[in-house]
Protein backbone atom coordinates (compact mmCIF):
# COMPACT_ATOMS: atom_id res chain seq x y z
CA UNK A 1 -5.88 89.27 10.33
CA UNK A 2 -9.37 90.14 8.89
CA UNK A 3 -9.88 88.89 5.22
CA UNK A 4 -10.31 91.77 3.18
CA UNK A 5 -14.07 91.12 1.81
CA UNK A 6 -14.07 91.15 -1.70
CA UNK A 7 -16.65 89.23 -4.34
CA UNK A 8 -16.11 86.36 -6.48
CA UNK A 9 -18.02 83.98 -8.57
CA UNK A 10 -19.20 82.35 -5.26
CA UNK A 11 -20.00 85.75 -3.60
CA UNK A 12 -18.47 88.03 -0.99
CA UNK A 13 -14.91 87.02 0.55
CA UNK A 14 -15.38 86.07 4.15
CA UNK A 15 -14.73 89.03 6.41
CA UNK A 16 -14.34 86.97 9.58
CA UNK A 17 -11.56 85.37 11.38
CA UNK A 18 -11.15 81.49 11.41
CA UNK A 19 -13.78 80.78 8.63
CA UNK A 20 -16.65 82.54 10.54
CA UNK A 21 -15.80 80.07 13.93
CA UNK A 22 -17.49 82.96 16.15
CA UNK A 23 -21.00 82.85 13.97
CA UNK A 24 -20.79 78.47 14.26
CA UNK A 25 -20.23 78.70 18.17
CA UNK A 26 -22.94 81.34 18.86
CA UNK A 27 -25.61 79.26 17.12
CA UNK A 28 -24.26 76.00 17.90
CA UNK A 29 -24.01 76.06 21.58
CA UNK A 30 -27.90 77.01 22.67
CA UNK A 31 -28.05 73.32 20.18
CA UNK A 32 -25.55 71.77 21.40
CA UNK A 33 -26.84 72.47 25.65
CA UNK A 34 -30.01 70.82 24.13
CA UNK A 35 -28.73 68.01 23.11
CA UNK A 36 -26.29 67.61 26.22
CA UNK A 37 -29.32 67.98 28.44
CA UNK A 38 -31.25 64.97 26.87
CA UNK A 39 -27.94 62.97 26.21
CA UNK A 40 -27.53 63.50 30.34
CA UNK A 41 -30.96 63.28 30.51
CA UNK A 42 -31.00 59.54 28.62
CA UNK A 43 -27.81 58.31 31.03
CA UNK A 44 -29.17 59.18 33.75
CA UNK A 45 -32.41 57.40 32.57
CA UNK A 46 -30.58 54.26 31.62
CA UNK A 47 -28.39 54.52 35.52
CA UNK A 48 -31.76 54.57 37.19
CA UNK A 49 -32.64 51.43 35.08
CA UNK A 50 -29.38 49.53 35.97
CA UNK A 51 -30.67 50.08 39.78
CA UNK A 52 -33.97 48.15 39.25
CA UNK A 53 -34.25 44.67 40.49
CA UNK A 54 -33.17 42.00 37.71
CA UNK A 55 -31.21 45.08 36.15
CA UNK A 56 -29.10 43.27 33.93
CA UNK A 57 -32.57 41.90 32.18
CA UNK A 58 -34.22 45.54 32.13
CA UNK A 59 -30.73 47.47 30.77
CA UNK A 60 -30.71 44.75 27.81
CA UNK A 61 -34.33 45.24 27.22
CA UNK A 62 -34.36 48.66 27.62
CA UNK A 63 -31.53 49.69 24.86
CA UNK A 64 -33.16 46.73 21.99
CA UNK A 65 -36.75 48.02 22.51
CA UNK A 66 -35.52 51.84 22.83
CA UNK A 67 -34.12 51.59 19.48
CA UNK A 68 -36.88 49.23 17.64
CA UNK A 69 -39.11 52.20 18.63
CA UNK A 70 -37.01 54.68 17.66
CA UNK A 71 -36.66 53.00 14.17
CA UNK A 72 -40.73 53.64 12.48
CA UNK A 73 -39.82 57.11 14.34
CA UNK A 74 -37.04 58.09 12.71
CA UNK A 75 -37.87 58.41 9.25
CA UNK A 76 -40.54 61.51 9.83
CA UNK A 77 -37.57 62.93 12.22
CA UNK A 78 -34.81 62.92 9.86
CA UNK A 79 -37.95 64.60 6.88
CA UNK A 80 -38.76 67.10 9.48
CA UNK A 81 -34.98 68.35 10.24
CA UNK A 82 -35.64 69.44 6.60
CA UNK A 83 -38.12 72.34 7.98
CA UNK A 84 -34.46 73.88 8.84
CA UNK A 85 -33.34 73.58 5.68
CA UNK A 86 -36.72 75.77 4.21
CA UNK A 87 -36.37 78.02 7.27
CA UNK A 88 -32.69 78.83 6.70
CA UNK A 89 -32.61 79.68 3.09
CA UNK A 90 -35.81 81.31 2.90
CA UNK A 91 -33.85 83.61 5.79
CA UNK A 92 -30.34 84.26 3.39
CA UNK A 93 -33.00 85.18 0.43
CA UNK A 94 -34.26 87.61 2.43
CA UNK A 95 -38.07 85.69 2.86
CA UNK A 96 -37.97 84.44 6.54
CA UNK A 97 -42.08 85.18 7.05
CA UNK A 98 -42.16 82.09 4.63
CA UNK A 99 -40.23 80.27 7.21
CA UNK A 100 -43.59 79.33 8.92
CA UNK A 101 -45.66 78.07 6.18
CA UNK A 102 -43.44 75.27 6.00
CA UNK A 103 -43.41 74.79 10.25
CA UNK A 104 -46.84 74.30 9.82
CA UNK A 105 -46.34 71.57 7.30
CA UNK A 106 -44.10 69.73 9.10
CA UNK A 107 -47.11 69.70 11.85
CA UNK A 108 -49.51 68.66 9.81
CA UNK A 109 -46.76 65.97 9.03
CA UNK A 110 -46.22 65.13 12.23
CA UNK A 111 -49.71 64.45 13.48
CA UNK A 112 -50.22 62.02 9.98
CA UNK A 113 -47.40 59.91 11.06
CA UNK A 114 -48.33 59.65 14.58
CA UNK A 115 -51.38 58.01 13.64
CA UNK A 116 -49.26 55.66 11.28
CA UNK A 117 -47.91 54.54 14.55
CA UNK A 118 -50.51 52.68 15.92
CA UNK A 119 -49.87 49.78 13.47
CA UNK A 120 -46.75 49.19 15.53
CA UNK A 121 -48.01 49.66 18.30
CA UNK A 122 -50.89 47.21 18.07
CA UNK A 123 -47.91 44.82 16.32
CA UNK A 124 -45.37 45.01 19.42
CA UNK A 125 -45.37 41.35 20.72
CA UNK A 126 -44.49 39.57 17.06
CA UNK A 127 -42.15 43.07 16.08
CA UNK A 128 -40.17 42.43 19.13
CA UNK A 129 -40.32 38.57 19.09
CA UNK A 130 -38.09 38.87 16.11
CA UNK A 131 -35.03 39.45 18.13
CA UNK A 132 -35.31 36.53 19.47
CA UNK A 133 -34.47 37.80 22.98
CA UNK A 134 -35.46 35.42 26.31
CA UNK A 135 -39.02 35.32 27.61
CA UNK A 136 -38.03 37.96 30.56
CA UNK A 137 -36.50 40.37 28.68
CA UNK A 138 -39.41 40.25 26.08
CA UNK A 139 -41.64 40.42 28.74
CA UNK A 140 -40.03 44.19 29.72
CA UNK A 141 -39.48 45.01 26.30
CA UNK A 142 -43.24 44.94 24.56
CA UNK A 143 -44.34 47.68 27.23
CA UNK A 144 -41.82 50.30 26.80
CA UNK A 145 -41.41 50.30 23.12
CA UNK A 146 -45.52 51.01 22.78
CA UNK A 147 -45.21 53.45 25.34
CA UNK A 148 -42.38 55.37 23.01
CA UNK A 149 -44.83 54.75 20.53
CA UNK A 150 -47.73 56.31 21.79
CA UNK A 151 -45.59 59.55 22.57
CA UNK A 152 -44.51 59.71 19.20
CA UNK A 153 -46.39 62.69 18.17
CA UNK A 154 -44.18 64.86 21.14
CA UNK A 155 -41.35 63.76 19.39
CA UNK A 156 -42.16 64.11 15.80
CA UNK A 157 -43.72 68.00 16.25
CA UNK A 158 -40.63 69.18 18.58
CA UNK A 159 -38.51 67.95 15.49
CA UNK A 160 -40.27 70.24 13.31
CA UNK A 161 -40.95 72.90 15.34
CA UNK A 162 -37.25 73.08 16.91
CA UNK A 163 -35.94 72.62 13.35
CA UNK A 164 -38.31 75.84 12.56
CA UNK A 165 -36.52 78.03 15.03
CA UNK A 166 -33.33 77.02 14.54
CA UNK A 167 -33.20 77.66 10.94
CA UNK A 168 -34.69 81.42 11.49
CA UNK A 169 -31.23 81.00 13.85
CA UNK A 170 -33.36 81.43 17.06
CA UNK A 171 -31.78 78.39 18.96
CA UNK A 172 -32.64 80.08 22.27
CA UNK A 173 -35.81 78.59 21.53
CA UNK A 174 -35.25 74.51 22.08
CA UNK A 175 -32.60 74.79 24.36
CA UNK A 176 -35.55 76.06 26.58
CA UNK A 177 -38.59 74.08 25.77
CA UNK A 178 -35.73 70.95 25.82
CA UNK A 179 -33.96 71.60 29.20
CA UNK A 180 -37.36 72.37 30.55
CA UNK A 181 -38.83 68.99 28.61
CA UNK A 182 -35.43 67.22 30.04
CA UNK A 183 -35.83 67.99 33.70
CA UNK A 184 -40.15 66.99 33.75
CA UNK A 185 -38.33 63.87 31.85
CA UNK A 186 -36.15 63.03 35.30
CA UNK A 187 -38.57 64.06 37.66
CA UNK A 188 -41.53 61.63 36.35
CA UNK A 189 -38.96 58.56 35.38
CA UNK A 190 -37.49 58.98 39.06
CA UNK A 191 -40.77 58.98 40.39
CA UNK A 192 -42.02 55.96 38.41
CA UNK A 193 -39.28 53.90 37.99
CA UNK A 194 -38.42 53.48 42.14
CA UNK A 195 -41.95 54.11 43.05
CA UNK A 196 -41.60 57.19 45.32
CA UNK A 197 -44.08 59.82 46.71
CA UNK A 198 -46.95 57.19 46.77
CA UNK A 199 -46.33 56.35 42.92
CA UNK A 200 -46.07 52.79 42.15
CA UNK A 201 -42.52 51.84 41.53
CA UNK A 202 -43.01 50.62 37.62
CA UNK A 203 -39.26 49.87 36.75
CA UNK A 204 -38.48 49.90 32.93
CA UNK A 205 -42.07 51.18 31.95
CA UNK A 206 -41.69 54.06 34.75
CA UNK A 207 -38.73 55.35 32.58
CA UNK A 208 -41.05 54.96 29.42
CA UNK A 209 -43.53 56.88 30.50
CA UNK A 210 -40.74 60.06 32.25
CA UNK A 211 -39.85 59.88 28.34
CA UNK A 212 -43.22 60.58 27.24
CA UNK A 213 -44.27 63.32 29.84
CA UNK A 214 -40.62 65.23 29.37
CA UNK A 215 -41.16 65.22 25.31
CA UNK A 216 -45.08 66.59 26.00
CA UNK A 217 -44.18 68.81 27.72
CA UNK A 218 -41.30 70.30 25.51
CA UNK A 219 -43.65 69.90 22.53
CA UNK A 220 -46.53 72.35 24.54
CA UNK A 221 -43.44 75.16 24.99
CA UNK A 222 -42.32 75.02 21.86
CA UNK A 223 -46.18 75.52 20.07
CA UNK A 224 -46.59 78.37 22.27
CA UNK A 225 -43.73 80.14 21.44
CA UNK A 226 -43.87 79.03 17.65
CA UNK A 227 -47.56 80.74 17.32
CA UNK A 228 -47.79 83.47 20.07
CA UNK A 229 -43.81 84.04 20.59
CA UNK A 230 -42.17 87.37 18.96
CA UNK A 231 -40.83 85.16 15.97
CA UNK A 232 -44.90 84.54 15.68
CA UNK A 233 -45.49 88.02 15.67
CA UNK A 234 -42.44 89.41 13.49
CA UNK A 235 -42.83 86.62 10.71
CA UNK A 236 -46.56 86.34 10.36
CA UNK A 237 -46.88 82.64 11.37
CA UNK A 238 -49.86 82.39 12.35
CA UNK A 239 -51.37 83.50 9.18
CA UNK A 240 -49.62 80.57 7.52
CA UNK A 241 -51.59 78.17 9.39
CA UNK A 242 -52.62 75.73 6.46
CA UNK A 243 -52.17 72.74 4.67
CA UNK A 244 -50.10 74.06 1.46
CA UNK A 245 -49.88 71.02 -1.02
CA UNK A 246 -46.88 72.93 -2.75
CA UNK A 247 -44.99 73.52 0.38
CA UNK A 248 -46.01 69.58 1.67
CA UNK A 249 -44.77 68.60 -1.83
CA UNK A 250 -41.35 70.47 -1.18
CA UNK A 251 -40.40 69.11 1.99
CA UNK A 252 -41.39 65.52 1.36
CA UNK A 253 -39.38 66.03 -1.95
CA UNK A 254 -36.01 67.24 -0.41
CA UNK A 255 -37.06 65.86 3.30
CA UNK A 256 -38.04 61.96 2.16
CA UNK A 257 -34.80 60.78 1.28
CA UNK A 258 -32.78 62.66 4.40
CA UNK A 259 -35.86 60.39 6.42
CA UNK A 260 -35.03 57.41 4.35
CA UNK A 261 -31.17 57.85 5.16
CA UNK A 262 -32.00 58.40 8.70
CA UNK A 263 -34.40 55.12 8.62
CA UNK A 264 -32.12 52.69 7.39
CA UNK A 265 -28.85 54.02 9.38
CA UNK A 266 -31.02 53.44 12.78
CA UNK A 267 -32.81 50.02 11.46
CA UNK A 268 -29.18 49.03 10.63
CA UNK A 269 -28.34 49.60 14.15
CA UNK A 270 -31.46 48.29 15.58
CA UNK A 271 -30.49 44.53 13.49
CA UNK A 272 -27.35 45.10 14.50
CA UNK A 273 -27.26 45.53 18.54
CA UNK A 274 -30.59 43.99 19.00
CA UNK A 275 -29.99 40.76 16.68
CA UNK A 276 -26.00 40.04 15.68
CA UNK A 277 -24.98 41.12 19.06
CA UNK A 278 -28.03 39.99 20.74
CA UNK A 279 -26.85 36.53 19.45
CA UNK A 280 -23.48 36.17 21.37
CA UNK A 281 -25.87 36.86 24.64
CA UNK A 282 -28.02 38.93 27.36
CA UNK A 283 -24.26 39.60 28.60
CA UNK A 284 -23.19 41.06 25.17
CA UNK A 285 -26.74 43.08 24.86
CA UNK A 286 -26.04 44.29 28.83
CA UNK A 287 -22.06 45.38 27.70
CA UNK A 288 -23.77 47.29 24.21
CA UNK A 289 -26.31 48.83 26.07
CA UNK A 290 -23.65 50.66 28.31
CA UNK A 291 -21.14 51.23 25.33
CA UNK A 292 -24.27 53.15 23.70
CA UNK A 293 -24.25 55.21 26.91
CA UNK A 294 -21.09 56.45 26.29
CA UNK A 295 -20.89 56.64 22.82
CA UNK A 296 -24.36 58.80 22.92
CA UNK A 297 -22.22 61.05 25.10
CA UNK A 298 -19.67 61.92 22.05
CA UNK A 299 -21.48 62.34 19.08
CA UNK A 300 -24.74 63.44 20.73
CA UNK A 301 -23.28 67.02 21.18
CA UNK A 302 -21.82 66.94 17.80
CA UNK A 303 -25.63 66.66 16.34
CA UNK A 304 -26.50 70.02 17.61
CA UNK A 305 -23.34 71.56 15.94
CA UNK A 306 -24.78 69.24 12.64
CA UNK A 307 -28.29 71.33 13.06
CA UNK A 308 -26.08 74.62 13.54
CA UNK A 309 -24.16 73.71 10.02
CA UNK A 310 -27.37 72.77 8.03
CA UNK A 311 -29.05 76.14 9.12
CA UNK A 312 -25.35 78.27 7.78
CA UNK A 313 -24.81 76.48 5.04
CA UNK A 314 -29.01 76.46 4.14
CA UNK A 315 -28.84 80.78 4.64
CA UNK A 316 -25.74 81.29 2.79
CA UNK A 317 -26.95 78.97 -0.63
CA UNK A 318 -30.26 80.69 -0.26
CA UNK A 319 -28.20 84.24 0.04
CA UNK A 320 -26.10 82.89 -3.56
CA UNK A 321 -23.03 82.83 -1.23
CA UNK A 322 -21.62 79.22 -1.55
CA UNK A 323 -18.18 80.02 -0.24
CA UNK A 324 -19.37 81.18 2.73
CA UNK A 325 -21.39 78.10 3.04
CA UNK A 326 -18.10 76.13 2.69
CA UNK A 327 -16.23 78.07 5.25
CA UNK A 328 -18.82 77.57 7.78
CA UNK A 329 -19.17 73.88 6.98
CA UNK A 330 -15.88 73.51 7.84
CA UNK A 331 -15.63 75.61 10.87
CA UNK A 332 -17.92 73.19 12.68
CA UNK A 333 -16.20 70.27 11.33
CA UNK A 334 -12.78 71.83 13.41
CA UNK A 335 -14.81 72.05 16.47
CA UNK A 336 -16.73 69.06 16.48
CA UNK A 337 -13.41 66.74 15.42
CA UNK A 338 -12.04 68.68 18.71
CA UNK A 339 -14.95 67.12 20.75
CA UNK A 340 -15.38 63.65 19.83
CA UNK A 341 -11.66 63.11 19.54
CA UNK A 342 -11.18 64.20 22.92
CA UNK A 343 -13.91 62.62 24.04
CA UNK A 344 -12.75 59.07 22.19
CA UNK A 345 -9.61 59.17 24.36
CA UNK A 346 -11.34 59.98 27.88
CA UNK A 347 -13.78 57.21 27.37
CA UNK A 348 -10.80 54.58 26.29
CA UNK A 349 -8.11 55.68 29.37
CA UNK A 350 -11.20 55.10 32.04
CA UNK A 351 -13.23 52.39 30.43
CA UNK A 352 -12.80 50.04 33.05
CA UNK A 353 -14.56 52.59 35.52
CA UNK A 354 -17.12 53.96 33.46
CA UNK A 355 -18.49 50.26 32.48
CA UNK A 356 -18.23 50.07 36.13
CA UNK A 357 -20.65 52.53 36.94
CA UNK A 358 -23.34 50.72 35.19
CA UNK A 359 -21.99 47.33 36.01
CA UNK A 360 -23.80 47.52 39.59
CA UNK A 361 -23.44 43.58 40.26
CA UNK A 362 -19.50 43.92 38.20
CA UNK A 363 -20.42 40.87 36.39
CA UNK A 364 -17.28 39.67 34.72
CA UNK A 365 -18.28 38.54 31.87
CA UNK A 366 -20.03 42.13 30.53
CA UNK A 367 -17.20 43.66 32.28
CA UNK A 368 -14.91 42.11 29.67
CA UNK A 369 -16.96 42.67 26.94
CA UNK A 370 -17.53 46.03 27.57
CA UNK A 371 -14.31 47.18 28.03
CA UNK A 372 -12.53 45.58 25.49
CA UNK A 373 -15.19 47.06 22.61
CA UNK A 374 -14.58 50.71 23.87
CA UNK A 375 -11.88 50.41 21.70
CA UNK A 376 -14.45 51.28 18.88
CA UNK A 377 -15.43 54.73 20.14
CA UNK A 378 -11.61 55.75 19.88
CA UNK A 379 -11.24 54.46 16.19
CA UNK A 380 -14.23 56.06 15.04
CA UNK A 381 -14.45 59.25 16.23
CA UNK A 382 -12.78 61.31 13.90
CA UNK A 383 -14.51 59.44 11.16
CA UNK A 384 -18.27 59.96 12.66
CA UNK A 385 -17.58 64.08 13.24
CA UNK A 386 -16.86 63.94 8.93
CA UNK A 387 -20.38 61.56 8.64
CA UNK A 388 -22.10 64.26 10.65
CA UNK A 389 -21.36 67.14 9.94
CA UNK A 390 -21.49 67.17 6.02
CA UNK A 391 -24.41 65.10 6.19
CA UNK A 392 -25.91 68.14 7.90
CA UNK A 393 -24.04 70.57 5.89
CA UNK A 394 -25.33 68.80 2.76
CA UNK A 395 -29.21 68.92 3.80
CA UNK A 396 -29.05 72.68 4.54
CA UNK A 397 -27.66 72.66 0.64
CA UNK A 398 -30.90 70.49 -0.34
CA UNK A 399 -28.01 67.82 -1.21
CA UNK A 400 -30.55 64.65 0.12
CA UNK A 401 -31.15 62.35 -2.55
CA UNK A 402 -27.06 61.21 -3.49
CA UNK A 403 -26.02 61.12 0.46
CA UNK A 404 -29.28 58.59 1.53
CA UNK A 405 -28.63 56.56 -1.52
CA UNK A 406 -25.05 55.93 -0.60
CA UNK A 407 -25.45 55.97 3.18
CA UNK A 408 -28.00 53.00 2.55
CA UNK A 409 -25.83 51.31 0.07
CA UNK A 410 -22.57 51.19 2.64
CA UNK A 411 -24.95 50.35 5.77
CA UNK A 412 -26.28 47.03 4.48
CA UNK A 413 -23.58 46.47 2.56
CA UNK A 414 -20.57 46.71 4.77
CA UNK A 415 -21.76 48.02 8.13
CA UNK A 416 -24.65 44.90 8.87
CA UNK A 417 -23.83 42.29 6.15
CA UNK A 418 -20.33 42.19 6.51
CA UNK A 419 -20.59 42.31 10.57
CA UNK A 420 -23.22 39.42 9.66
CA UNK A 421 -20.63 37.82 7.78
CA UNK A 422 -18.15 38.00 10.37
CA UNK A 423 -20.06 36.72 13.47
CA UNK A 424 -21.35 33.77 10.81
CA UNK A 425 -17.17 32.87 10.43
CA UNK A 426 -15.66 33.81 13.11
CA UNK A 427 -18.21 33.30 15.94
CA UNK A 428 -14.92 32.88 18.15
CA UNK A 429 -14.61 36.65 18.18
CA UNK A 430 -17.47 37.15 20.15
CA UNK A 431 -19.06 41.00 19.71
CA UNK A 432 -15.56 42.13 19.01
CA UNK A 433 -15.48 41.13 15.11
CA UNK A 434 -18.97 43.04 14.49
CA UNK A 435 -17.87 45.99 15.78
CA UNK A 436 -14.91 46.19 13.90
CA UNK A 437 -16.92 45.96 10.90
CA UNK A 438 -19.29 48.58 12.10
CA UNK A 439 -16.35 50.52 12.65
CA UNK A 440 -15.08 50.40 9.23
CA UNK A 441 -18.74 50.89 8.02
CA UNK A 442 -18.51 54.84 9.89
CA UNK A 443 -15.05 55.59 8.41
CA UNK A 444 -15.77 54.72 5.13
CA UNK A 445 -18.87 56.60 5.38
CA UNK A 446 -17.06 59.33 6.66
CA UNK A 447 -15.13 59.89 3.72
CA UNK A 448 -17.24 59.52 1.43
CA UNK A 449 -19.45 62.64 2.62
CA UNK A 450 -16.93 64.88 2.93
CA UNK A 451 -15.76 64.05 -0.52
CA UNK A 452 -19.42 64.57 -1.73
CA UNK A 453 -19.06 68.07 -0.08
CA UNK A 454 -15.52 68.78 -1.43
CA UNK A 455 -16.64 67.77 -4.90
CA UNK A 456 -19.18 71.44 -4.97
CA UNK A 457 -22.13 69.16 -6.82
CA UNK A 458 -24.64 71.38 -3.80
CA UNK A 459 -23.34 74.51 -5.18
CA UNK A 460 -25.91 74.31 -8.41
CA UNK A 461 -28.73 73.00 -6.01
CA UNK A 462 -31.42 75.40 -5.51
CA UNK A 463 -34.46 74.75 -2.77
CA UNK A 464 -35.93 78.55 -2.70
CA UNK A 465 -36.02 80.93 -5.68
CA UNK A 466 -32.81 83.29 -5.88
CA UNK A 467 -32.72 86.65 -4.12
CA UNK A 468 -34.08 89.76 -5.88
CA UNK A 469 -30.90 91.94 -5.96
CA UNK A 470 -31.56 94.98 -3.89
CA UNK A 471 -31.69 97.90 -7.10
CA UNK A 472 -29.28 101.13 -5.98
CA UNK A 473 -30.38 104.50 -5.86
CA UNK A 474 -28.37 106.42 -9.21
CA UNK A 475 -25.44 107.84 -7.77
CA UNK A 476 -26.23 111.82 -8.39
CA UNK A 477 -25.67 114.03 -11.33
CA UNK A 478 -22.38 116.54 -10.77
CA UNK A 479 -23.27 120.12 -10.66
CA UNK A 480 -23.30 121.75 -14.30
């Protein structure tokens, strides 16, 4: 039955079925096809790489230097996702032409820290000499982590500018530029990594540079549309073109620590795969890089439904309607739990043949290793849909400052010092003790944010100023 809408202290009643599950799905899936495309997109990437000569070498390199870039990266992506937040809220209190002003910043942003990373770029050798990684694999590693670099300004602007649209809850708009970004992506890495059509057959740095062209050209769609589209036209965005110090203030207040919480989750990763596991082996590197495959595979999709809460949740605080905020939050939690459980028990009954697809030369040894840590997606699945969805229903609050702090506190402390801990006294265990550290790390972390979100501290938060209630014309006189 259809709740009968009524007001309360926290607004309207919810008039929809299933805590407003249709109004989730219908701006979570145009998301959600995004980030399937570049999740298919990225395995396809890494198959290709697993059929270049010395693949085992180029897989292992390719998933340590893919994240080390990733890591300086990062930080601006998880402060521009906060554009959505501005967008959204700005929409429920009834401002959306404001919207732009603050997709503008996060350009302005965007082309700041791309210049930041040519310190990295110029310090590649040493940064990746840290891992302490053979000379061969360093060898493929230095190339394709300053290439990443070097397309970092693609990847920072699409951030904002997708974050832009899909808080105005236009997520038509990505899924386009991205599919379209994703398929330039696999035409150019095919071309460059086996050398075909005259091109010459690069390997590892071919798939580098199919990453770099794909994200351009996604980045060039999405600028059109964001200053000549209707949305342009209908919001007045292209009179907001300027650096605002009070809007640049705004998002790097409520957008720093969601980058810092982003930062230090992927840097704890980074240590993590590239160094503790990286220890045990080039075999254990080879067996994580095609666990990270997989794993990509079930909580990739579950980001996009993450974007879709943030952008509910950020229009119904900045309408003064916090239950419906709540409802929605929790909708998307349902659906992605759905996924990634599923998806957790798929990937454990077939392990054995999906390591084997990767596996090309079935060595034994990462055969074994692989397998037997798949274990880890099943365990934490259920934990990882709590960790990101409220994370992202938290943001579109403005709730950023609590959920980094903690996030940072529980990665160092129990996600890479205790897996440090455990390799250090148990060495015997091989990759298999980390990980079940790591795993505790995401269920504890789990729990934690959706207790932050059950406790209603985001209800007070405010990011835009309240809406103006709409005045009512006086009901008329009765006839004398």
């Amino acid at each position: 039955m259809r709740a009968i809408e009524t007001t309360s202290a926290d607004g309207p009643r919810d008039p929809t079925r299933w805590w407003g599950m249709g109004e989730v799905v219908r701006l979570a899936v145009p998301t959600v096809l995004n980030t399937v495309s570049f999740t298919l997109m990225q395995f396809v990437d890494g198959w290709m790489v697993s059929r270049v000569a010395n693949s085992e070498h180029a897989m292992a390199a390719q998933m340590a230097a893919g994240m080390a870039a990733f890591t300086p990266v990062c930080f601006f992506i998880g402060l521009l996702s906060c554009v959505s937040t501005f967008a959204s809220q700005n929409l429920g209190a009834g401002r959306p032409e404001r919207a732009g002003l603050y997709g503008w910043q996060g350009l302005w942003l965007s082309a700041g820290a791309a210049g930041l990373l040519v310190i990295p770029i110029l310090l590649a050798g040493p940064l990746m000499g840290l891992f302490g990684h053979p000379a061969d694999v360093l060898a493929l590693e230095t190339p394709y982590f300053q290439i990443l670099l070097a397309g970092g300004f693609f990847t920072l602007s699409s951030t904002a500018l997708g974050s832009f649209f899909v808080g105005l809850h236009k997520p038509l708009v990505p899924f386009i530029a991205g599919v379209a970004g994703n398929l330039v992506n696999f035409e150019a890495a095919y071309l460059l990594i086996f050398g075909k059509q005259g091109f010459p057959a690069l390997g590892l740095t071919g798939a580098a540079l199919g990453h770099v062209a794909g994200m351009g050209v996604q980045t060039l769609i999405l600028f059109t549309l964001f200053v000549g589209g209707t949305v342009a036209a209908r919001y007045r965005v292209r009179r907001e073109c300027r650096l605002s110090w009070t809007a640049m203030r705004d998002l790097l207040r409520l957008g720093a620590p969601a980058g810092g919480m982003f930062i230090g989750d992927v840097l704890m990763w980074t240590i993590f795969m590239g160094y503790i596991i990286g220890s045990f082996g080039v075999a254990s590197l080879t067996a994580t890089n095609i666990l990270n495959r997989y794993w990509q595979l079930c909580f990739m999709p579950a980001l996009g439904v993450s974007a879709a809460a943030t952008a509910l949740v950020g229009k119904y605080c900045g309408a003064a309607q916090p239950r419906l905020a709540w409802r929605r939050a929790h909708a998307a939690l349902i659906l992605v739990e759905i996924y990634m459980v599923t998806c957790g028990i798929v990937t454990w009954l077939w392990r054995d043949d999906l390591v084997g697809w990767f596996n090309k030369n079935r060595d034994p040894e990462v055969q074994a290793i692989a397998t037997q840590v798949f274990i880890f997606i099943l365990l934490c699945q259920a934990f990882d849909a709590l960790n990101v969805i409220f994370i992202g229903a938290l943001r579109g609050a403005g709730d950023t400052l609590w959920p980094g702090a903690v996030q940072i506190g529980l990665a160092y402390g129990l996600g890479l010092g205790g897996s440090a801990l455990v390799a250090r006294l148990a060495p015997q265990w091989g990759s298999f003790g980390p990980w079940a550290t790591a795993s505790a790390y995401i269920a504890v972390l789990g729990m934690v944010m959706w207790g932050r979100f059950l406790g209603g501290r985001w209800r007070t938060m405010t990011v835009v100023e309240t809406p103006v209630p709409q005045l009512q014309e006086p009901a008329p006189l009765p006839p004398v």
